[in-house]
PDB file of N, CA and C in Angstrom:
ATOM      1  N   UNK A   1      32.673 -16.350 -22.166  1.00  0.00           N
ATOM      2  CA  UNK A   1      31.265 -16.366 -22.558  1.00  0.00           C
ATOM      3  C   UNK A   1      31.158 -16.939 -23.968  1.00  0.00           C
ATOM      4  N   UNK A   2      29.976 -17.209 -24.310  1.00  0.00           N
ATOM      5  CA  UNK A   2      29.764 -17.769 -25.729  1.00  0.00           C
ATOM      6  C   UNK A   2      29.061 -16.932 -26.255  1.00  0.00           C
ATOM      7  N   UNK A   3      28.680 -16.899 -28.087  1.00  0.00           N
ATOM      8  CA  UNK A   3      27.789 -16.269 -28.993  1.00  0.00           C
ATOM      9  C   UNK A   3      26.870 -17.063 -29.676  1.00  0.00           C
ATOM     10  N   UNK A   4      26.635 -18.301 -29.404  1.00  0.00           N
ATOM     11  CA  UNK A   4      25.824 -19.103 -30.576  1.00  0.00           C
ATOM     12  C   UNK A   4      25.820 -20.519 -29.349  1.00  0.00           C
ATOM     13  N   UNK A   5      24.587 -20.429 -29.356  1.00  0.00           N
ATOM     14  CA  UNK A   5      24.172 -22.006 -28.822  1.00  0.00           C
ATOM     15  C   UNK A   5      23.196 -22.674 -29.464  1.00  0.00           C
ATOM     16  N   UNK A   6      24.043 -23.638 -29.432  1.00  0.00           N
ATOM     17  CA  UNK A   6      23.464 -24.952 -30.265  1.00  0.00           C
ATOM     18  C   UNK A   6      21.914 -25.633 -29.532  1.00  0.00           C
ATOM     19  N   UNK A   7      20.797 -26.206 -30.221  1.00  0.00           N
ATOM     20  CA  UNK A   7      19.430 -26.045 -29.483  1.00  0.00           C
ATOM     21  C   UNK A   7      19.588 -27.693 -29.967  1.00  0.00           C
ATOM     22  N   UNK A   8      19.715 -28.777 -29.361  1.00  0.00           N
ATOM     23  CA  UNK A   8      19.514 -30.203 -29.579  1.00  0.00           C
ATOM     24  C   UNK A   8      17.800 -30.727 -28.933  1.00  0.00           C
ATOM     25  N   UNK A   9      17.290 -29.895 -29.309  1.00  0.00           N
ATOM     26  CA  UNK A   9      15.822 -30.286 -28.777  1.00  0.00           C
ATOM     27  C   UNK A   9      15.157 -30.041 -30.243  1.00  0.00           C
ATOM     28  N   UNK A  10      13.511 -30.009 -30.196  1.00  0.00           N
ATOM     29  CA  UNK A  10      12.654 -30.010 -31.579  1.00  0.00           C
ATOM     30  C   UNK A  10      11.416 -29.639 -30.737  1.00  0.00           C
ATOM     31  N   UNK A  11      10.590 -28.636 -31.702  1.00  0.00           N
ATOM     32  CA  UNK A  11       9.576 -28.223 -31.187  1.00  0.00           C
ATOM     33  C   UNK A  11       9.178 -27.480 -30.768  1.00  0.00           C
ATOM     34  N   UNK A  12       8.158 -27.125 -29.810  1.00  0.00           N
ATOM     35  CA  UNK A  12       7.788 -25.678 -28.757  1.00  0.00           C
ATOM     36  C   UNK A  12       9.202 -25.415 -28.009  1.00  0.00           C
ATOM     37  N   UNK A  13       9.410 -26.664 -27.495  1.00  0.00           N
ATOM     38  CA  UNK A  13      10.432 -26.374 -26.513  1.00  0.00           C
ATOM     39  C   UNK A  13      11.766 -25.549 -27.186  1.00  0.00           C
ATOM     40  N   UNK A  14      12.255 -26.188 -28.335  1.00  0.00           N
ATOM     41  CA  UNK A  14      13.638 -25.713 -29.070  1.00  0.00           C
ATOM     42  C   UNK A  14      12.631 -24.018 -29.696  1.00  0.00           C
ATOM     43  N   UNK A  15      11.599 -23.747 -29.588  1.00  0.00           N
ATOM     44  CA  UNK A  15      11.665 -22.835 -30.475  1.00  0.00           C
ATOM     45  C   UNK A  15      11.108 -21.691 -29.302  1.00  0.00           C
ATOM     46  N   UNK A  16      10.916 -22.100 -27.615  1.00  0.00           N
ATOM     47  CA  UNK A  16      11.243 -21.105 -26.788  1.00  0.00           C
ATOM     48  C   UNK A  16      12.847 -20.802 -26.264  1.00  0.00           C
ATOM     49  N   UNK A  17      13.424 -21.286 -26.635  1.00  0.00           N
ATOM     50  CA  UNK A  17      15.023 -21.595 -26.597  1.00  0.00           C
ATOM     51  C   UNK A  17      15.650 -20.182 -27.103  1.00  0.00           C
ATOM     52  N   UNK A  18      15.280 -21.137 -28.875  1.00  0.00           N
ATOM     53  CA  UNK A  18      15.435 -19.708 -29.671  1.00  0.00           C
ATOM     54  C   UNK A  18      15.144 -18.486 -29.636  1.00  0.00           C
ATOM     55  N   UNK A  19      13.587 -18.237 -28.964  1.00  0.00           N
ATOM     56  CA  UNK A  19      13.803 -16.727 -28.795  1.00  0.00           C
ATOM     57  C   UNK A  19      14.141 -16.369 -27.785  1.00  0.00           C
ATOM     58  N   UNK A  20      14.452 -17.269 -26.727  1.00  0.00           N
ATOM     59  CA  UNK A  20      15.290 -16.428 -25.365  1.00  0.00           C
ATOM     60  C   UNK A  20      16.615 -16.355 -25.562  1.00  0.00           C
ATOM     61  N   UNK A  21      17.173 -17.504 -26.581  1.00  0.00           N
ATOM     62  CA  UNK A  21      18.477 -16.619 -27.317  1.00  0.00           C
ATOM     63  C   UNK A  21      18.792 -15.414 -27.677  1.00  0.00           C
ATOM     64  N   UNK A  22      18.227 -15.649 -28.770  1.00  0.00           N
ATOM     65  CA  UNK A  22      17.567 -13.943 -29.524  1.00  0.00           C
ATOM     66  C   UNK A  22      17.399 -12.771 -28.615  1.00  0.00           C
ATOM     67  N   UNK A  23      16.803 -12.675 -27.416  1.00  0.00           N
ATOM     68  CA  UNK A  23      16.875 -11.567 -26.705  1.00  0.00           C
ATOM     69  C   UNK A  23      17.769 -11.439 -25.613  1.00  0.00           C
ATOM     70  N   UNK A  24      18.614 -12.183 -25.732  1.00  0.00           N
ATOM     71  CA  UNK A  24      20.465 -12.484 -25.118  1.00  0.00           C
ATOM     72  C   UNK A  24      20.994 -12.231 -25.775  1.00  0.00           C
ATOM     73  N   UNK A  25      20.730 -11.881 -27.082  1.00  0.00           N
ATOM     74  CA  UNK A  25      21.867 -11.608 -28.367  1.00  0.00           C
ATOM     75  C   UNK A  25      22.325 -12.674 -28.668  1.00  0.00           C
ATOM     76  N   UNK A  26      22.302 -14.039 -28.876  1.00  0.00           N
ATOM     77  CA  UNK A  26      22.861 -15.463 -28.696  1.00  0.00           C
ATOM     78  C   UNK A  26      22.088 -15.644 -30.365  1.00  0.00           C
ATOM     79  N   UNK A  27      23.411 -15.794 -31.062  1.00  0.00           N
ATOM     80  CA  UNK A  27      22.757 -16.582 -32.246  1.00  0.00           C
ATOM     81  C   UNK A  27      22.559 -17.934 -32.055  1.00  0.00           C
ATOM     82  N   UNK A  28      21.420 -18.607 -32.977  1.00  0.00           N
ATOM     83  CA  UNK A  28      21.056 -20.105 -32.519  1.00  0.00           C
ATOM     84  C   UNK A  28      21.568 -20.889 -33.709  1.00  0.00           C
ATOM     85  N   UNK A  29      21.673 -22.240 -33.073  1.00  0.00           N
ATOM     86  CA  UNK A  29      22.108 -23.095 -33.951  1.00  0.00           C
ATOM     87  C   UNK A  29      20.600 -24.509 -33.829  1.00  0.00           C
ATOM     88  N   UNK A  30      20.224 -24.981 -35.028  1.00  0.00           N
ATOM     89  CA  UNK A  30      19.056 -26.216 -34.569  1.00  0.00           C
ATOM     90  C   UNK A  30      19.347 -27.359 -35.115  1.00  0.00           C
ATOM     91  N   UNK A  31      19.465 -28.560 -34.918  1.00  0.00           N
ATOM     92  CA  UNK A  31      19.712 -29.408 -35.786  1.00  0.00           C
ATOM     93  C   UNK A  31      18.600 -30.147 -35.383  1.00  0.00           C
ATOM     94  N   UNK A  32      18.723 -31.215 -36.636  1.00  0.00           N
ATOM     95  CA  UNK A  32      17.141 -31.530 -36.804  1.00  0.00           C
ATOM     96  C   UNK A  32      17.260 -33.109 -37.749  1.00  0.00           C
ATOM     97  N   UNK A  33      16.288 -33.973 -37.871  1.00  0.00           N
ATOM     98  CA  UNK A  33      16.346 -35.284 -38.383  1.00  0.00           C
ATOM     99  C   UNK A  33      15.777 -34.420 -40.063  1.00  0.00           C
ATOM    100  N   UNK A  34      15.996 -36.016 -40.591  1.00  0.00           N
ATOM    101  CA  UNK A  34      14.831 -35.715 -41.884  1.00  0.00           C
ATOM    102  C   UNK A  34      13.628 -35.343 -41.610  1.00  0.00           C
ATOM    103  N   UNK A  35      13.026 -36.215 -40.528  1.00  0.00           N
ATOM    104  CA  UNK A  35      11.730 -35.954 -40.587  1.00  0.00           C
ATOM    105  C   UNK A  35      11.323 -34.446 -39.814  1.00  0.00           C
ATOM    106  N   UNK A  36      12.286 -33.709 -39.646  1.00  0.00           N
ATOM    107  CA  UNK A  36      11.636 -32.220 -38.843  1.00  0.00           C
ATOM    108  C   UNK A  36      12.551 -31.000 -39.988  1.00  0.00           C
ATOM    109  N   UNK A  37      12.964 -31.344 -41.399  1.00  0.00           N
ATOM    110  CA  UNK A  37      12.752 -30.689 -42.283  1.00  0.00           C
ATOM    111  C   UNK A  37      11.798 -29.909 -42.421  1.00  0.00           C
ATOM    112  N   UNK A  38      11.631 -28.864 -42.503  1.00  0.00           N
ATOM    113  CA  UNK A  38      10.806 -27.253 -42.332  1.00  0.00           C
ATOM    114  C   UNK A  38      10.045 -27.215 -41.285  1.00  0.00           C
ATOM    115  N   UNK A  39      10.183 -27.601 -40.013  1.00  0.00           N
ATOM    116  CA  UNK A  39       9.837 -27.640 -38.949  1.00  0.00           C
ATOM    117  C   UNK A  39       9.999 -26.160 -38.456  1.00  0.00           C
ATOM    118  N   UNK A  40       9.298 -25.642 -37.614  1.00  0.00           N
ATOM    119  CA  UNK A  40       9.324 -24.707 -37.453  1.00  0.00           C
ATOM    120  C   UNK A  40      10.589 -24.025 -36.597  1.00  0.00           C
ATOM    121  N   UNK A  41      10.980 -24.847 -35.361  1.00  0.00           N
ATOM    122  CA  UNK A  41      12.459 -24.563 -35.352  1.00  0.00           C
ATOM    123  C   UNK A  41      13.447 -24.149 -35.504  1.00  0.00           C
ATOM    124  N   UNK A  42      13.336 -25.196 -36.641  1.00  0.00           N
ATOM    125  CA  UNK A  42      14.647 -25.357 -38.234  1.00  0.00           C
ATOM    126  C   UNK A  42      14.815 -24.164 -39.073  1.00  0.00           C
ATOM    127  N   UNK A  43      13.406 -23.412 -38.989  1.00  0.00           N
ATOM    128  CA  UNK A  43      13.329 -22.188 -39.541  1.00  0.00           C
ATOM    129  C   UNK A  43      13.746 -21.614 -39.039  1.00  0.00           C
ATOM    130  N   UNK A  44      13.074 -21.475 -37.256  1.00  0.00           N
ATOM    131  CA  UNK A  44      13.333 -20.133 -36.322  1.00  0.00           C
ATOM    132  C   UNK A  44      14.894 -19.820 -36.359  1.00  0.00           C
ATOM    133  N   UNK A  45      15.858 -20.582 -36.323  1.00  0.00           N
ATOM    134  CA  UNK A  45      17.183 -20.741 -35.797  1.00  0.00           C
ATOM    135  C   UNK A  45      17.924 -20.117 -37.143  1.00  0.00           C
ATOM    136  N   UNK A  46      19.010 -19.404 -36.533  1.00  0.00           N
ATOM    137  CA  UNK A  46      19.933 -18.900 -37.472  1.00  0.00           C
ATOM    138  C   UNK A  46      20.799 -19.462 -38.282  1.00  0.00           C
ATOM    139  N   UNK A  47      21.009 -20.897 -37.744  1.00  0.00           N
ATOM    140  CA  UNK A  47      21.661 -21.840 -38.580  1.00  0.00           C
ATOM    141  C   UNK A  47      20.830 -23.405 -38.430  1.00  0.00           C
ATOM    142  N   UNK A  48      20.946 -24.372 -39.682  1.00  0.00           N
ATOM    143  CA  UNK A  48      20.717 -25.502 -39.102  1.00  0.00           C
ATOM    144  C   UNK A  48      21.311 -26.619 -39.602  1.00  0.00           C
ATOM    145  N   UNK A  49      21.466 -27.595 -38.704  1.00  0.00           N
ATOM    146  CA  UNK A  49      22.056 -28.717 -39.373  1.00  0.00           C
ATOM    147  C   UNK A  49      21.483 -29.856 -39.344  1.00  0.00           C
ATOM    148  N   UNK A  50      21.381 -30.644 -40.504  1.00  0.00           N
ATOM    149  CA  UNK A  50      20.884 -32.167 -40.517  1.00  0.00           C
ATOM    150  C   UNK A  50      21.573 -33.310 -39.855  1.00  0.00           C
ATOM    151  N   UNK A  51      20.960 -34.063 -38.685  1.00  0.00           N
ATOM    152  CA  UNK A  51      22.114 -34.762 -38.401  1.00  0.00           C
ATOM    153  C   UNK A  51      21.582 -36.337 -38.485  1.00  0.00           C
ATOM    154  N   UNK A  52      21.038 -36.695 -39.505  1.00  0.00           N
ATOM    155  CA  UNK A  52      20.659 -38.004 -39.687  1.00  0.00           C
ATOM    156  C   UNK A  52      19.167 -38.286 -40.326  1.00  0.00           C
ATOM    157  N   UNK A  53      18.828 -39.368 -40.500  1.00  0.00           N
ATOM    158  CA  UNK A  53      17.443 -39.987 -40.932  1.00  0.00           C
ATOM    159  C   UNK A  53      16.519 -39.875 -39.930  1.00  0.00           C
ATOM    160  N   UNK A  54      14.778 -39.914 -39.754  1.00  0.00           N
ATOM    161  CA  UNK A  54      14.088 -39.407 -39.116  1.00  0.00           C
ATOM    162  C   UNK A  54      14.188 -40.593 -37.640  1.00  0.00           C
ATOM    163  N   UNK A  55      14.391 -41.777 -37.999  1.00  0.00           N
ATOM    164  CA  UNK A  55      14.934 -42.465 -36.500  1.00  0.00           C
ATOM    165  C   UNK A  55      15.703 -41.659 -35.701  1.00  0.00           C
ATOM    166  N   UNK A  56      15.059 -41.627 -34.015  1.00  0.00           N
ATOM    167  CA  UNK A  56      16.140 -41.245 -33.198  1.00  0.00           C
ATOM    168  C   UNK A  56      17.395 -41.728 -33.234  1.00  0.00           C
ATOM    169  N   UNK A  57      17.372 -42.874 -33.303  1.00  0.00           N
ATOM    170  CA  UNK A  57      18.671 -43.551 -33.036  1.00  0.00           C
ATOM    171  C   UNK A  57      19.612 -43.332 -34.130  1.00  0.00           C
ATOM    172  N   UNK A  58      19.494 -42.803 -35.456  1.00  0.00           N
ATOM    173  CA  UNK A  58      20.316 -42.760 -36.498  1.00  0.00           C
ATOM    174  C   UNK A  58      20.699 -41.305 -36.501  1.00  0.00           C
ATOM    175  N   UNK A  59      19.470 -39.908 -35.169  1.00  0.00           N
ATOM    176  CA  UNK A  59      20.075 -38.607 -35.493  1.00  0.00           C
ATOM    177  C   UNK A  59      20.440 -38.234 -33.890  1.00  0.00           C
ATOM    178  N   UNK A  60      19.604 -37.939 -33.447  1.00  0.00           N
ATOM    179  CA  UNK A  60      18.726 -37.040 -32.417  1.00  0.00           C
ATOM    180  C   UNK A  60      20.066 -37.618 -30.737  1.00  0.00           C
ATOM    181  N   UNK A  61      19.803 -39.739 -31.224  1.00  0.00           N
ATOM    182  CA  UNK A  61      20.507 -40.321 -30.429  1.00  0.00           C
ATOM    183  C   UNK A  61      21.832 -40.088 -30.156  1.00  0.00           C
ATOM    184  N   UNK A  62      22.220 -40.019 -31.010  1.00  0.00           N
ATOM    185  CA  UNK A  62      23.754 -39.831 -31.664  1.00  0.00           C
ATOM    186  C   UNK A  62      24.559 -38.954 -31.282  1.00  0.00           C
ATOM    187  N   UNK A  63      24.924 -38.695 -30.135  1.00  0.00           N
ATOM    188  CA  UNK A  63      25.911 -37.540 -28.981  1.00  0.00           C
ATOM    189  C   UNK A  63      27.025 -37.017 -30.356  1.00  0.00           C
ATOM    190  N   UNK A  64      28.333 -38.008 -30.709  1.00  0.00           N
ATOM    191  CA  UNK A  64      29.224 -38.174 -31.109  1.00  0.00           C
ATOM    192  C   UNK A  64      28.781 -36.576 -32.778  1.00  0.00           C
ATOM    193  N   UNK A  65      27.413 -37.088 -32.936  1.00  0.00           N
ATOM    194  CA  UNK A  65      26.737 -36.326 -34.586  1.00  0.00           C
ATOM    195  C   UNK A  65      26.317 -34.841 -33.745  1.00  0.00           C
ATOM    196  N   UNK A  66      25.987 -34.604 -32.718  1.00  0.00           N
ATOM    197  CA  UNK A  66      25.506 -33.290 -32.245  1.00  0.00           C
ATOM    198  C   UNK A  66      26.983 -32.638 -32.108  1.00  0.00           C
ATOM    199  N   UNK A  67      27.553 -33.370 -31.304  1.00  0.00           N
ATOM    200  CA  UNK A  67      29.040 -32.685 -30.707  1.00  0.00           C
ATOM    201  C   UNK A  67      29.778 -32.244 -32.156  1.00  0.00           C
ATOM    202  N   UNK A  68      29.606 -32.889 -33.723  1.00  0.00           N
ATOM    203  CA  UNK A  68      30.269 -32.233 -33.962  1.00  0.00           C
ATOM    204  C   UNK A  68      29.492 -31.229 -34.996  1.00  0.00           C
ATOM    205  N   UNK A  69      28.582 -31.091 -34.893  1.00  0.00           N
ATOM    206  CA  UNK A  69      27.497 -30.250 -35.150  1.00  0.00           C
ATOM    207  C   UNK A  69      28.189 -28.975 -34.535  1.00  0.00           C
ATOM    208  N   UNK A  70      27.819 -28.923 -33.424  1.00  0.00           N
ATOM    209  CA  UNK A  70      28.193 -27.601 -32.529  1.00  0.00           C
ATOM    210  C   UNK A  70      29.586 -27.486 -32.581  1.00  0.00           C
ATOM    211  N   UNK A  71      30.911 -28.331 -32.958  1.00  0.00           N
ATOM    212  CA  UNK A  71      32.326 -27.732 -33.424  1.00  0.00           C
ATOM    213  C   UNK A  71      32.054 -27.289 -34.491  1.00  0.00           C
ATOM    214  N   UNK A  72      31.211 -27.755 -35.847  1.00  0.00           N
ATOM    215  CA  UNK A  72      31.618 -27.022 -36.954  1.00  0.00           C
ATOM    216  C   UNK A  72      30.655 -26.004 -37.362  1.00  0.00           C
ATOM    217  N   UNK A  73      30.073 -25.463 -36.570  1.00  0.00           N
ATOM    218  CA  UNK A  73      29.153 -24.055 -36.318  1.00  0.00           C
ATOM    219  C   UNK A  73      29.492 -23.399 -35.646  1.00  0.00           C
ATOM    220  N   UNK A  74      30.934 -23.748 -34.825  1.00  0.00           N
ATOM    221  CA  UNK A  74      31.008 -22.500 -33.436  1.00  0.00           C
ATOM    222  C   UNK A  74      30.605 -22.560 -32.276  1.00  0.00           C
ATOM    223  N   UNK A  75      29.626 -23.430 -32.213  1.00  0.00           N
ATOM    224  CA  UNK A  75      27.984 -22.898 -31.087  1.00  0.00           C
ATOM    225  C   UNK A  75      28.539 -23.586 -29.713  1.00  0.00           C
TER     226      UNK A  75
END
């Protein structure tokens, strides 16, 4: 089983995620562009990480930048 999952989404959606984590006991992990800096999310989540500039293609796109997001958090 796992303790921490990583939420690669933004928004309503990543921040119903988070609290159905939360009541799994599942700490969350959010990562997020520049442009979703204090996003609400970014807040909700127990950890977060930046994984690029507000272009998809420089964060969000970027498999190789999430994957190691979620190795160096655990999640």
């Amino acid at each position: 089983m796992f303790d921490k999952l990583l939420i690669a989404n933004r928004g309503e959606i990543a921040c119903r995620v988070i609290e159905t984590a939360r009541k799994m006991g599942l700490g969350t992990v959010s990562v997020y562009s520049d442009a979703d800096r204090g996003a609400r999310h970014v807040e909700m989540a127990d950890e977060a990480v930046n994984i690029g500039s507000a272009a998809p293609s420089e964060s969000y796109l970027r498999g190789e930048i999430i994957i190691e997001a979620a190795q160096s958090t655990g999640a």
